[in-house]
N, C-alpha and C. Protein backbone atom coordinates (compact mmCIF):
# COMPACT_ATOMS: atom_id res chain seq x y z
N UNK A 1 41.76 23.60 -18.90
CA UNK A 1 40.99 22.42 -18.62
C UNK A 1 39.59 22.84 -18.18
N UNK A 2 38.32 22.08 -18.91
CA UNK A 2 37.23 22.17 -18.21
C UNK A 2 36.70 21.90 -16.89
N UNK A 3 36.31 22.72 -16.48
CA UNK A 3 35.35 22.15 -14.98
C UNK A 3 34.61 20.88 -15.27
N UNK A 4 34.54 20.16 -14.47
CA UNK A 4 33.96 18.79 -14.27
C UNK A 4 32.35 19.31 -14.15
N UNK A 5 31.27 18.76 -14.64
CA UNK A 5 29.94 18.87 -13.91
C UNK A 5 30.27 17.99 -12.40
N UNK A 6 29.14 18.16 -11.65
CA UNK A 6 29.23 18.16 -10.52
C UNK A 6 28.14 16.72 -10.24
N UNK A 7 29.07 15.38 -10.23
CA UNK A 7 28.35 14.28 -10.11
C UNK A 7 27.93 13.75 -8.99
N UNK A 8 26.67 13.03 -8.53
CA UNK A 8 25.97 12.45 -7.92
C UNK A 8 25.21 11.22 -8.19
N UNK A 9 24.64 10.23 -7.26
CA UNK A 9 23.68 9.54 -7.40
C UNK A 9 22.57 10.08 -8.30
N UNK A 10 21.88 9.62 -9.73
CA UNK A 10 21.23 9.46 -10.35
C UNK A 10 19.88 9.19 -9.64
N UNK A 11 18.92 9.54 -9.39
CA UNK A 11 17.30 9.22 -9.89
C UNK A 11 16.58 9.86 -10.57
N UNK A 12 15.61 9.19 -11.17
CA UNK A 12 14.58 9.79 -12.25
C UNK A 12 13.95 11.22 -11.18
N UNK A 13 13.54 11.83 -12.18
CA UNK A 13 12.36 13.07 -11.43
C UNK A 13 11.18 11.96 -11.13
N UNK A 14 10.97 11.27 -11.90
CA UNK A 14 9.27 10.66 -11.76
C UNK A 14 10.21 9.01 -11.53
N UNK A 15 9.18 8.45 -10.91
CA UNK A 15 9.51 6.78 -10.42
C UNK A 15 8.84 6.43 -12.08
N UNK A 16 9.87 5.60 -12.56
CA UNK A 16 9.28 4.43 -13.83
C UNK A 16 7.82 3.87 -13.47
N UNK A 17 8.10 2.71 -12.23
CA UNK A 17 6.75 2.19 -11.74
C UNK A 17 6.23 2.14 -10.78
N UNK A 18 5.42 2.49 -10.19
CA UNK A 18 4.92 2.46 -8.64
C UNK A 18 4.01 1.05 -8.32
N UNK A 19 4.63 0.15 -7.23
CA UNK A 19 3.47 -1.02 -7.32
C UNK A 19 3.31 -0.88 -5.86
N UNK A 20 1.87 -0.97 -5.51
CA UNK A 20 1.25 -1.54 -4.12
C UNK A 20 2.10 -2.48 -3.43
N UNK A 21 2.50 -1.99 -2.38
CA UNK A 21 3.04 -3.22 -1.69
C UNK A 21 2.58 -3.66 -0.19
N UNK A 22 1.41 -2.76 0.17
CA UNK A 22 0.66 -3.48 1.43
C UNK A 22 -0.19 -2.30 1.52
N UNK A 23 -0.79 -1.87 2.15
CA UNK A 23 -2.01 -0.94 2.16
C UNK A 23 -1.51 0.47 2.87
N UNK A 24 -1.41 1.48 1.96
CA UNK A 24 -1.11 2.70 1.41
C UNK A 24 0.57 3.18 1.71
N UNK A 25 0.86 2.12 0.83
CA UNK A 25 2.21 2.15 0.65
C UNK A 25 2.08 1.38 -0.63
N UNK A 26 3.32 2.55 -1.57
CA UNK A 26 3.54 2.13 -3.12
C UNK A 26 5.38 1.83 -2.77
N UNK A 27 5.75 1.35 -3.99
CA UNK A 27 6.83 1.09 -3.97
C UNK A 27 7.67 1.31 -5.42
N UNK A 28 9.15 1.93 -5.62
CA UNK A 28 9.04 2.50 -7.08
C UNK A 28 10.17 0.98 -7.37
N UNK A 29 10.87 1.36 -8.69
CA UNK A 29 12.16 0.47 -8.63
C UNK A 29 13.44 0.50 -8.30
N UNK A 30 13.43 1.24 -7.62
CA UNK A 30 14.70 1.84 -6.61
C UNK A 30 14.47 1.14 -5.12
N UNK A 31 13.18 0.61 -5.15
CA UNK A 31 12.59 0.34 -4.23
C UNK A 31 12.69 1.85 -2.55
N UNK A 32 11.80 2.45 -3.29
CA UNK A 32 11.74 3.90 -2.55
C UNK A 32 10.06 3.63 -2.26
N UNK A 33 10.39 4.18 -0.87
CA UNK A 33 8.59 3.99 -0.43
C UNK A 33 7.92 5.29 -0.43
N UNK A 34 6.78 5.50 -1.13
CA UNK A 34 5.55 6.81 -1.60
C UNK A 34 4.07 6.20 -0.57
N UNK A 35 3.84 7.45 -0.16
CA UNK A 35 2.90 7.64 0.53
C UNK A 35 1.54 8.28 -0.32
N UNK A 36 0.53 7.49 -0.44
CA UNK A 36 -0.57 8.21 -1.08
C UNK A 36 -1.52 9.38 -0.35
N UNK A 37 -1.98 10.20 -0.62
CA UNK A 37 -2.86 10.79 0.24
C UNK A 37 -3.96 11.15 -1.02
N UNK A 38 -5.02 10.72 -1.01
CA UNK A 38 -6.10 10.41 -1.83
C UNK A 38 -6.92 11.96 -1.52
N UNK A 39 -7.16 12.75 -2.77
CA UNK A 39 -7.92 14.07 -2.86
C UNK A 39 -9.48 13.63 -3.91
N UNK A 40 -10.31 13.23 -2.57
CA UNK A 40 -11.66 13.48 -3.70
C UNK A 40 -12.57 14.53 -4.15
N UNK A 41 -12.93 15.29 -5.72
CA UNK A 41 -13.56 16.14 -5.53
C UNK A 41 -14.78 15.90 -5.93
N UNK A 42 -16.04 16.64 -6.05
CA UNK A 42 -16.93 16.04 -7.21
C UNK A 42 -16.61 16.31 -8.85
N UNK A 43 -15.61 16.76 -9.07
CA UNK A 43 -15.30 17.28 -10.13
C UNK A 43 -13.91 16.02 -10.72
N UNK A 44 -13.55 15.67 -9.55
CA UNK A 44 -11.47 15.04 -9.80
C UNK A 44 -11.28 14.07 -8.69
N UNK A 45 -10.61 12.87 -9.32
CA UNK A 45 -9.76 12.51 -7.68
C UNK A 45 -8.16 13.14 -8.36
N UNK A 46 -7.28 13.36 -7.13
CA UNK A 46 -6.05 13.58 -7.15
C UNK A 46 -5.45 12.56 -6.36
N UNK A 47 -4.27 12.32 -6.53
CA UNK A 47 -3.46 11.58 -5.51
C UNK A 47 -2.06 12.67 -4.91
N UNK A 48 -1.72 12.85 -4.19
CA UNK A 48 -0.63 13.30 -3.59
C UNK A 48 0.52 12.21 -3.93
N UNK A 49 1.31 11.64 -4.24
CA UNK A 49 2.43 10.49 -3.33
C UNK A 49 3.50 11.40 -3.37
N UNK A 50 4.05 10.89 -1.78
CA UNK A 50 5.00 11.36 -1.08
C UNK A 50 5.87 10.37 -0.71
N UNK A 51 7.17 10.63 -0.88
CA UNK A 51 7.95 9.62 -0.67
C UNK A 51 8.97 10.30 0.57
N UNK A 52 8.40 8.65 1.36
CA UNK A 52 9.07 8.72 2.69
C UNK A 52 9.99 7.56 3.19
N UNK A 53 10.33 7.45 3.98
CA UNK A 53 10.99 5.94 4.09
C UNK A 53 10.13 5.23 5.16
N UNK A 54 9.70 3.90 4.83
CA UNK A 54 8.94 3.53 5.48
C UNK A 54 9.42 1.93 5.65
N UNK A 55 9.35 1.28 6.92
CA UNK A 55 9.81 -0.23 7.08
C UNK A 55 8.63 -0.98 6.34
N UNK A 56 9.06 -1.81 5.53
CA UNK A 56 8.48 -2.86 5.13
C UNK A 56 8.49 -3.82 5.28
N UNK A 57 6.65 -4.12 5.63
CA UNK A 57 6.96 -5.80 6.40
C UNK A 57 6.57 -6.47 4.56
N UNK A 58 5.87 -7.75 4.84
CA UNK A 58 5.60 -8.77 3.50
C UNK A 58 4.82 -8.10 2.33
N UNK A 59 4.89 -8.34 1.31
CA UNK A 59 4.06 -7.88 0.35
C UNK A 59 2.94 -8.45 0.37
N UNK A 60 2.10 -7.66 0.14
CA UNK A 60 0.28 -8.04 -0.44
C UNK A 60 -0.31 -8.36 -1.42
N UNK A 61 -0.67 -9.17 -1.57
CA UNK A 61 -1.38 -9.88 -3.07
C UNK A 61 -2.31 -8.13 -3.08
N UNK A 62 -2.39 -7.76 -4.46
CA UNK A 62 -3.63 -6.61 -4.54
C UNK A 62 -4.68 -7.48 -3.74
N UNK A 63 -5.50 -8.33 -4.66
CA UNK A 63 -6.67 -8.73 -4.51
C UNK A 63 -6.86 -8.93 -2.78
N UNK A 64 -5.78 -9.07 -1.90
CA UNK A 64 -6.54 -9.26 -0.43
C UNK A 64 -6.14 -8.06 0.11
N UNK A 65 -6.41 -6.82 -0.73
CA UNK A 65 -6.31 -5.38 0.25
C UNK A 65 -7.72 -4.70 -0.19
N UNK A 66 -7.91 -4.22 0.46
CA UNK A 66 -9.41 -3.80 0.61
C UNK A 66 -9.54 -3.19 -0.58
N UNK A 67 -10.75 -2.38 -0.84
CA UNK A 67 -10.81 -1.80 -2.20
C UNK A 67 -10.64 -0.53 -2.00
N UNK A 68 -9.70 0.26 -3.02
CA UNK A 68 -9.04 1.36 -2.99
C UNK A 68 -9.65 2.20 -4.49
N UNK A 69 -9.92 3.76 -4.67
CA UNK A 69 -9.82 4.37 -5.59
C UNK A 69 -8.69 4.31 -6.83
N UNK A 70 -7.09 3.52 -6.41
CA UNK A 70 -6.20 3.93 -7.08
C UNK A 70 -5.58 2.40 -7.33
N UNK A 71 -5.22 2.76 -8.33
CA UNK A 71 -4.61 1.35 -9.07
C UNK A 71 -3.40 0.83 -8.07
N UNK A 72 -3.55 -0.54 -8.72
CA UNK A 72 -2.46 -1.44 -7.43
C UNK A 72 -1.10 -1.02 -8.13
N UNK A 73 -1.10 -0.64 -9.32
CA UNK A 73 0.38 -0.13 -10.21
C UNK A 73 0.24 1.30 -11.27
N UNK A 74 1.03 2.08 -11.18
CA UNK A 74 1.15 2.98 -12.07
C UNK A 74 2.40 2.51 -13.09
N UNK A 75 2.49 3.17 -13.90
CA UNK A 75 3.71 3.23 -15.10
C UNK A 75 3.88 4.30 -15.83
N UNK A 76 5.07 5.20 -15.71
CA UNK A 76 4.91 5.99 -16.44
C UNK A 76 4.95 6.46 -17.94
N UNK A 77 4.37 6.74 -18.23
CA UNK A 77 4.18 7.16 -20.03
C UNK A 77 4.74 8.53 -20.54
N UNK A 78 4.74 8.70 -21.71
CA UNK A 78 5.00 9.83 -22.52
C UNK A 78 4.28 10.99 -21.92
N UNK A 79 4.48 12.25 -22.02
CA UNK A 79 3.83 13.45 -21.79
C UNK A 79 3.43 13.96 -20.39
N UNK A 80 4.08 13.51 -19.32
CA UNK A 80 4.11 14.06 -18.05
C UNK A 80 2.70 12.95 -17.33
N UNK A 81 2.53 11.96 -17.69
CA UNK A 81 1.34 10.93 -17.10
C UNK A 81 1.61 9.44 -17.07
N UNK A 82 0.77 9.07 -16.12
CA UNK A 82 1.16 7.64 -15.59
C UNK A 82 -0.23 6.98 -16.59
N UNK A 83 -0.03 5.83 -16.24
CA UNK A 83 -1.23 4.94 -16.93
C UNK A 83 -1.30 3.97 -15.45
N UNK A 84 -2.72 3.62 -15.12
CA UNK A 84 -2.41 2.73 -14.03
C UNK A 84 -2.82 1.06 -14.55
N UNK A 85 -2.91 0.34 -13.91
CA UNK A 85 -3.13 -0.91 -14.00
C UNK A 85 -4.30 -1.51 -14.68
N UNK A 86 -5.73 -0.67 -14.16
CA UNK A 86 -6.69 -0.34 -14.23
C UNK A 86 -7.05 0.36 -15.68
N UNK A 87 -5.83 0.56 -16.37
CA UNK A 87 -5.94 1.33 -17.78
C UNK A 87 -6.40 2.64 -17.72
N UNK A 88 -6.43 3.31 -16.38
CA UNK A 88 -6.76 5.07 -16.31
C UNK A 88 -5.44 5.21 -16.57
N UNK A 89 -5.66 6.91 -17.32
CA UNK A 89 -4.40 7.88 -17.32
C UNK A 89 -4.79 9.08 -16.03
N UNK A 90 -3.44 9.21 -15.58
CA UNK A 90 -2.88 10.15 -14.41
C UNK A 90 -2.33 11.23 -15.29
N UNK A 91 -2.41 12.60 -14.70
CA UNK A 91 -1.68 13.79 -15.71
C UNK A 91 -1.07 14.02 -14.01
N UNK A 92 0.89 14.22 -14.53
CA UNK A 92 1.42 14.66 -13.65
C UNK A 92 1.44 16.19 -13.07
N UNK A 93 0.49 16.84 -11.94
CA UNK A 93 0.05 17.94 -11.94
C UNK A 93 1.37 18.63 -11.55
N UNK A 94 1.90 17.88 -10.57
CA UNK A 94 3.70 18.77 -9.87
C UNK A 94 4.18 17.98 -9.41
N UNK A 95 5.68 18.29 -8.99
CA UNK A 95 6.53 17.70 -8.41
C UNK A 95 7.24 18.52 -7.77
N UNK A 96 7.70 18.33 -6.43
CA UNK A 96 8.49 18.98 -5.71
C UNK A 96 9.49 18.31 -4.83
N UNK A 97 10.45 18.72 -5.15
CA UNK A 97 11.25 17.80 -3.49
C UNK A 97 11.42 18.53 -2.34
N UNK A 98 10.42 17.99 -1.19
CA UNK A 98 10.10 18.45 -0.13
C UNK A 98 10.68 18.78 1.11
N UNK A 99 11.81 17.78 1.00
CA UNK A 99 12.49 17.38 2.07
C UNK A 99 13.96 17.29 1.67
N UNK A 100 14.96 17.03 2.21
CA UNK A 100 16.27 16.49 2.01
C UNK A 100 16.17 15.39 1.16
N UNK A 101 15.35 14.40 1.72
CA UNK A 101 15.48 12.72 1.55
C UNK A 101 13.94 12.58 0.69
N UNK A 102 13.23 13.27 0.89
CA UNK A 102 12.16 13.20 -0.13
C UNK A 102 11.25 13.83 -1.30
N UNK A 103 10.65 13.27 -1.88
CA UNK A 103 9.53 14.69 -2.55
C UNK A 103 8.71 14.02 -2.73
N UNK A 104 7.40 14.88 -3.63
CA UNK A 104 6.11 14.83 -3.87
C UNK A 104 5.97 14.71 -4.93
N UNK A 105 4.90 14.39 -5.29
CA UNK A 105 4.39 14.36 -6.60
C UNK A 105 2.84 14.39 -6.88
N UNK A 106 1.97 15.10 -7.48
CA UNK A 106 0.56 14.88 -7.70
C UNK A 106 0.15 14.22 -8.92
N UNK A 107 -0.89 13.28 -8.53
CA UNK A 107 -1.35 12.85 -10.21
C UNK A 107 -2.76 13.64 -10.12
N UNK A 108 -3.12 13.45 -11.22
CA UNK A 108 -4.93 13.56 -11.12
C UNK A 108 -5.30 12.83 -12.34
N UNK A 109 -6.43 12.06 -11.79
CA UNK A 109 -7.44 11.60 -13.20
C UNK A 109 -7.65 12.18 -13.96
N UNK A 110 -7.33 11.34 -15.34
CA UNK A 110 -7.74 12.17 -16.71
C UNK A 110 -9.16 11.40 -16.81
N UNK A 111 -10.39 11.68 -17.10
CA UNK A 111 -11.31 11.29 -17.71
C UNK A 111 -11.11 10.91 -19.22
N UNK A 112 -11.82 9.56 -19.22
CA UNK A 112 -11.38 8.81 -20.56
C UNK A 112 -12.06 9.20 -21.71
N UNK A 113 -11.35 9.53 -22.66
CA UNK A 113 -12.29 10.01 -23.99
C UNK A 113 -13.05 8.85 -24.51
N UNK A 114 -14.33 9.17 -25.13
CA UNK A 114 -15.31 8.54 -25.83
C UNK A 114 -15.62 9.01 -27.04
């Protein structure tokens, strides 16, 4: 008889969608809470998100949260990149799981071809 693989709870490596849900807090569809930490260079922005567990109070309309560098939603696409709301592409730079209960992930701006 074969050995069984060794089953567990299922999640994606990458969250499907990340949406804003009050100010710097994303939310995936697992409803798992990511922490942004915003990298500006003159060259790149990067984003860090880190997923932590965080209490959530009410959701936020985008439009009444202040203005932010990063889209109120990501989605992920083909080839290791998000697309955000905003119609930028994100290239997924890494992923790590950091913690027991969490991990990381970096995006960075792709500059849009012309």
């Amino acid at each position: 008889m074969g050995e069984l693989p060794f089953l567990r709870a299922h999640t994606a490596l990458h969250p499907d969608h990340l949406w804003i849900w009050e100010r710097s807090v994303y939310v995936d569809e697992n409803r798992r809470t990511w922490l942004p930490i915003t990298i500006e260079t003159e060259s790149s922005l990067q984003v860090l998100m880190r997923q932590e567990d965080v209490s959530l109070g009410e959701a936020m309309c985008p439009s009444l949260l202040a203005p932010c560098p990063l889209p109120s939603m990501w989605q992920l696409y083909p080839g290791r990149r998000y697309r955000g709301s905003d119609s930028s592409f994100w290239r997924i730079v890494y992923h790590i799981e950091a913690t027991k209960q969490g991990k990381d992930f970096a995006l960075q701006v792709l500059n849009e071809l012309h």
